[in-house]
N, C-alpha and C. Protein backbone atom coordinates (compact mmCIF):
# COMPACT_ATOMS: atom_id res chain seq x y z
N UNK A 1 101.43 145.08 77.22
CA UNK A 1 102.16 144.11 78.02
C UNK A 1 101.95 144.35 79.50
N UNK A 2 101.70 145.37 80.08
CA UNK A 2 101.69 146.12 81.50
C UNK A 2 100.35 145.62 82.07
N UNK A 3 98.90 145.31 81.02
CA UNK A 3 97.76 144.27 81.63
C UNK A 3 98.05 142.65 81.59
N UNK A 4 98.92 142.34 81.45
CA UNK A 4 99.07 141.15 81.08
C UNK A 4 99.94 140.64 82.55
N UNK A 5 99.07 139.36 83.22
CA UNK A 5 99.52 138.98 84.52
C UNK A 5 100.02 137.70 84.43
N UNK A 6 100.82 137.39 85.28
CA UNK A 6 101.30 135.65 85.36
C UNK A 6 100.27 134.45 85.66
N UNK A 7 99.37 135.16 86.27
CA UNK A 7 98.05 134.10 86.68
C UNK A 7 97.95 133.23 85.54
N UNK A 8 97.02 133.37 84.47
CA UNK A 8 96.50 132.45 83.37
C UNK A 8 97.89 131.70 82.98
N UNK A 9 99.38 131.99 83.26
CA UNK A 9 100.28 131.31 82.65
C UNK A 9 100.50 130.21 83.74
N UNK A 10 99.99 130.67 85.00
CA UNK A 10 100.40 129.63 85.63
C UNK A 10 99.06 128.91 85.90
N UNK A 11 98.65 129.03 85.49
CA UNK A 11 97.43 128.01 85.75
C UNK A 11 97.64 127.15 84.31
N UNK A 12 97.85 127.75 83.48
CA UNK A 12 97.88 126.78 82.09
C UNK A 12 98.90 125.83 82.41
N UNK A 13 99.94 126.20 82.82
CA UNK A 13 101.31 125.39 83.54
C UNK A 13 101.10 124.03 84.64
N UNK A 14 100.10 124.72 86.00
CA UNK A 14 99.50 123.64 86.86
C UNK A 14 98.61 122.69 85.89
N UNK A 15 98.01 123.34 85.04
CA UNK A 15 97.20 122.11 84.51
C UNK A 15 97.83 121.27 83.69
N UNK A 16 98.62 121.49 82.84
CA UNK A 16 100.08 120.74 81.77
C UNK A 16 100.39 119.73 83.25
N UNK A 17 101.16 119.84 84.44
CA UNK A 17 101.13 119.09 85.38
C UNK A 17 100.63 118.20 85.88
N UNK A 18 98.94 118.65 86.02
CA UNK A 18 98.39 117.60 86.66
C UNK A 18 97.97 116.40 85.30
N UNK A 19 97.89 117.36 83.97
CA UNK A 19 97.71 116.35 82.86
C UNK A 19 98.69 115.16 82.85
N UNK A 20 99.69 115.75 83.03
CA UNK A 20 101.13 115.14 82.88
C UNK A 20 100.98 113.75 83.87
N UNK A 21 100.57 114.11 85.18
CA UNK A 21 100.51 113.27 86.18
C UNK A 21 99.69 112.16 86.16
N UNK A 22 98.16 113.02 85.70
CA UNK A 22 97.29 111.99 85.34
C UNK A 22 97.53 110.24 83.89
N UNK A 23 98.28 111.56 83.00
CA UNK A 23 99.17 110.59 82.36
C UNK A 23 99.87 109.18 82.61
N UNK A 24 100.54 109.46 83.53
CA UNK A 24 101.41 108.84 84.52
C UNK A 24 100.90 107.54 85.27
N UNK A 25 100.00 108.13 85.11
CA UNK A 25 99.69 107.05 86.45
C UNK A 25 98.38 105.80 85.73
N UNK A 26 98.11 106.54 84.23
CA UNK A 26 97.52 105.20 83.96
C UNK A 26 97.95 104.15 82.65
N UNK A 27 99.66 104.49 82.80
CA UNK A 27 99.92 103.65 81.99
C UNK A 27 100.55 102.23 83.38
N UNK A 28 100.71 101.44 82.76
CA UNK A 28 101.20 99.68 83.58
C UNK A 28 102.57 100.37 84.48
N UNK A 29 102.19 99.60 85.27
CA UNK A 29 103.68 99.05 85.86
C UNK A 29 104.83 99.10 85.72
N UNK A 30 104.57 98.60 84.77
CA UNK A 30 105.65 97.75 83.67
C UNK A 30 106.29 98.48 82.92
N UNK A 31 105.74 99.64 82.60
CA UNK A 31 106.53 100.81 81.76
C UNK A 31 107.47 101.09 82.78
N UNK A 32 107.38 100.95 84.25
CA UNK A 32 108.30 101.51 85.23
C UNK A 32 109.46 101.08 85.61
N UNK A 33 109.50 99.07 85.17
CA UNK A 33 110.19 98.66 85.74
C UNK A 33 111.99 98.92 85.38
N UNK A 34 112.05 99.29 84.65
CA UNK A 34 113.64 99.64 84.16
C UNK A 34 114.25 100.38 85.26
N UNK A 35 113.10 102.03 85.36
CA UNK A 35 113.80 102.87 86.18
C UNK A 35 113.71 102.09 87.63
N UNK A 36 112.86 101.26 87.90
CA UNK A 36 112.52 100.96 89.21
C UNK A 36 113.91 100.38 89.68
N UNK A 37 114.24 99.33 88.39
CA UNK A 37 115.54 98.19 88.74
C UNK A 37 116.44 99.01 89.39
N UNK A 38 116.91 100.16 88.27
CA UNK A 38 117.94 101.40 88.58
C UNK A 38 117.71 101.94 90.03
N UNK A 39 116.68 102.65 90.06
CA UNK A 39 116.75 102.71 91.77
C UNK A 39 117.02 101.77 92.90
N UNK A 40 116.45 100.89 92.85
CA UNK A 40 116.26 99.40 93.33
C UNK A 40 117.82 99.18 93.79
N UNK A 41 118.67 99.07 92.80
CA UNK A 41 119.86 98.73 92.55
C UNK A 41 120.69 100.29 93.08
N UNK A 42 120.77 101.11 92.76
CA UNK A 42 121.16 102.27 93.19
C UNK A 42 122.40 101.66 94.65
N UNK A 43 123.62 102.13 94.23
CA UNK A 43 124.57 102.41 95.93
C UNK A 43 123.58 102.82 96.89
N UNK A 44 123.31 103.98 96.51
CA UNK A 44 122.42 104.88 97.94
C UNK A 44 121.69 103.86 98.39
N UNK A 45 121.10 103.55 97.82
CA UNK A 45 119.57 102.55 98.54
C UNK A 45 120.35 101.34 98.57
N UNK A 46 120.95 100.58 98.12
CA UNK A 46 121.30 99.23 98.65
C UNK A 46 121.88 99.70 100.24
N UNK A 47 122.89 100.78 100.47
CA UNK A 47 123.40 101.44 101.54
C UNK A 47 122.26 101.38 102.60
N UNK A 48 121.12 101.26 102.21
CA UNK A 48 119.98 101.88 103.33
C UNK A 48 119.85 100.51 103.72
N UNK A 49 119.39 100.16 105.05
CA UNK A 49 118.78 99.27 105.84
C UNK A 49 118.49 98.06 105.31
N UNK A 50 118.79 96.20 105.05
CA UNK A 50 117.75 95.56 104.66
C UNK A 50 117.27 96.17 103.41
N UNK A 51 117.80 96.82 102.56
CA UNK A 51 117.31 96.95 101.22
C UNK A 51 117.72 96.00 100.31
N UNK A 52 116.89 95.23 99.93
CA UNK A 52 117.08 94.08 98.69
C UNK A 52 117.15 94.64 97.41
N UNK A 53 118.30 93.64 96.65
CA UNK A 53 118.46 94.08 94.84
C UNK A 53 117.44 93.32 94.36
N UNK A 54 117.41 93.97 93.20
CA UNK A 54 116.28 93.77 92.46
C UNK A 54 115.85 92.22 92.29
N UNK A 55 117.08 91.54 91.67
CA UNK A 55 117.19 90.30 91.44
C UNK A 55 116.91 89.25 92.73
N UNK A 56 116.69 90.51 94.11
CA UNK A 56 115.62 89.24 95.03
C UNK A 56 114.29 89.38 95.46
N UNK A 57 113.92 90.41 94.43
CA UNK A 57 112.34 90.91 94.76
C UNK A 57 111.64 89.57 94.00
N UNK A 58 110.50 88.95 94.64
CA UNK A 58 109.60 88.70 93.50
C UNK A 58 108.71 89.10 92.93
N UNK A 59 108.39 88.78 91.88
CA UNK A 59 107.48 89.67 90.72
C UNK A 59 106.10 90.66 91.58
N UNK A 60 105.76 89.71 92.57
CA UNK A 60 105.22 91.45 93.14
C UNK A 60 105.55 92.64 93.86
N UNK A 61 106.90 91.99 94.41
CA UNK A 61 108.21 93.10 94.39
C UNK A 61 108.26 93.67 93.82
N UNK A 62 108.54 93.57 92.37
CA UNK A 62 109.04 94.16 91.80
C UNK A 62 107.78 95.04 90.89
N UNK A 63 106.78 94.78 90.76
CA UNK A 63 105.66 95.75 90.62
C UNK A 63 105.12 96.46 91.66
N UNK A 64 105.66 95.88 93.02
CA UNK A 64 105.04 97.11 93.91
C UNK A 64 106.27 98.56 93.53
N UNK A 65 107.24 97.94 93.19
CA UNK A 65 108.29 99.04 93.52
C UNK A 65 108.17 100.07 92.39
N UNK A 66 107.71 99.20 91.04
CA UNK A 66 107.83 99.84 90.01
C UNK A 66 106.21 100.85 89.93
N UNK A 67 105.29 100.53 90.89
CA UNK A 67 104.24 101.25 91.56
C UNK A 67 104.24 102.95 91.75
N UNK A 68 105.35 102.22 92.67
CA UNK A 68 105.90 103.76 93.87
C UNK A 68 106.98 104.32 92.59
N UNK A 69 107.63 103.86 91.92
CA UNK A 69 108.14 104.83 91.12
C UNK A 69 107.65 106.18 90.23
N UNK A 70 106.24 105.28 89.61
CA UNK A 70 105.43 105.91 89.04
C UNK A 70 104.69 106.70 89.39
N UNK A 71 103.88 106.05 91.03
CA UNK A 71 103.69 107.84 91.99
C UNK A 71 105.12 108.97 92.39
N UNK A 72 105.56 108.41 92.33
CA UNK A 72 106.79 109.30 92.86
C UNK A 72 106.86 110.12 91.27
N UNK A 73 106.73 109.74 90.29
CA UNK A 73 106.89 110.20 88.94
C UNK A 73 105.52 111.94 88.82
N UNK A 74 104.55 110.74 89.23
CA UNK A 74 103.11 111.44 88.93
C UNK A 74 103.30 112.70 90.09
N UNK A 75 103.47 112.67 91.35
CA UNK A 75 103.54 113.79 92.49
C UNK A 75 104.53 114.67 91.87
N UNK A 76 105.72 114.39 91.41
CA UNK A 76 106.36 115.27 91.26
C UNK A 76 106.34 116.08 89.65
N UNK A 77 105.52 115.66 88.71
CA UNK A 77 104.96 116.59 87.75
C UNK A 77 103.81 117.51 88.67
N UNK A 78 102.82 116.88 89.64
CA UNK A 78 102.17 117.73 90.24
C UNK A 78 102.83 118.82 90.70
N UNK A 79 103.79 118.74 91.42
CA UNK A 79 104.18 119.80 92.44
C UNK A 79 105.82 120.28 92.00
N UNK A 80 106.09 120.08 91.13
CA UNK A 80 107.31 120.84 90.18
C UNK A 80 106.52 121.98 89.07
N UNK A 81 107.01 123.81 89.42
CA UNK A 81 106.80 124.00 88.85
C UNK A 81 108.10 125.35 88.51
């Protein structure tokens, strides 16, 4: 047990991540839009500036947003470890 280092575990780990991420990012849109609404809609963020509910985005509103959810999804399997 005393040769045995954390390196190879964490590299097996970063790569589960970036798999994870890569994952992520090539399924649709559209898989996003639920959580997107939820944020979208969120107190906090309606609270913020000129932030529109969901129900006044139009449809490319609402796929840009559900976009950025999904990077926001994909970065943070990258860089959570």
């Amino acid at each position: 047990m005393g040769a045995f280092t954390a390196r190879p575990l964490r590299t097996l780990i970063l790569f589960d991540r970036f798999k994870e991420a890569s994952l992520l990012r090539v399924l649709p849109t559209s898989t996003f839009t639920g959580m997107a609404e939820a944020i979208c809609d969120a107190p906090s963020v309606l609270r913020t500036f000129a932030a529109p509910e969901w129900s006044e985005l139009n449809e490319d509103g609402k796929q840009w947003v559900a976009a950025i959810v999904r990077e926001a999804l994909a970065v943070a399997a990258e860089r959570a470890l």
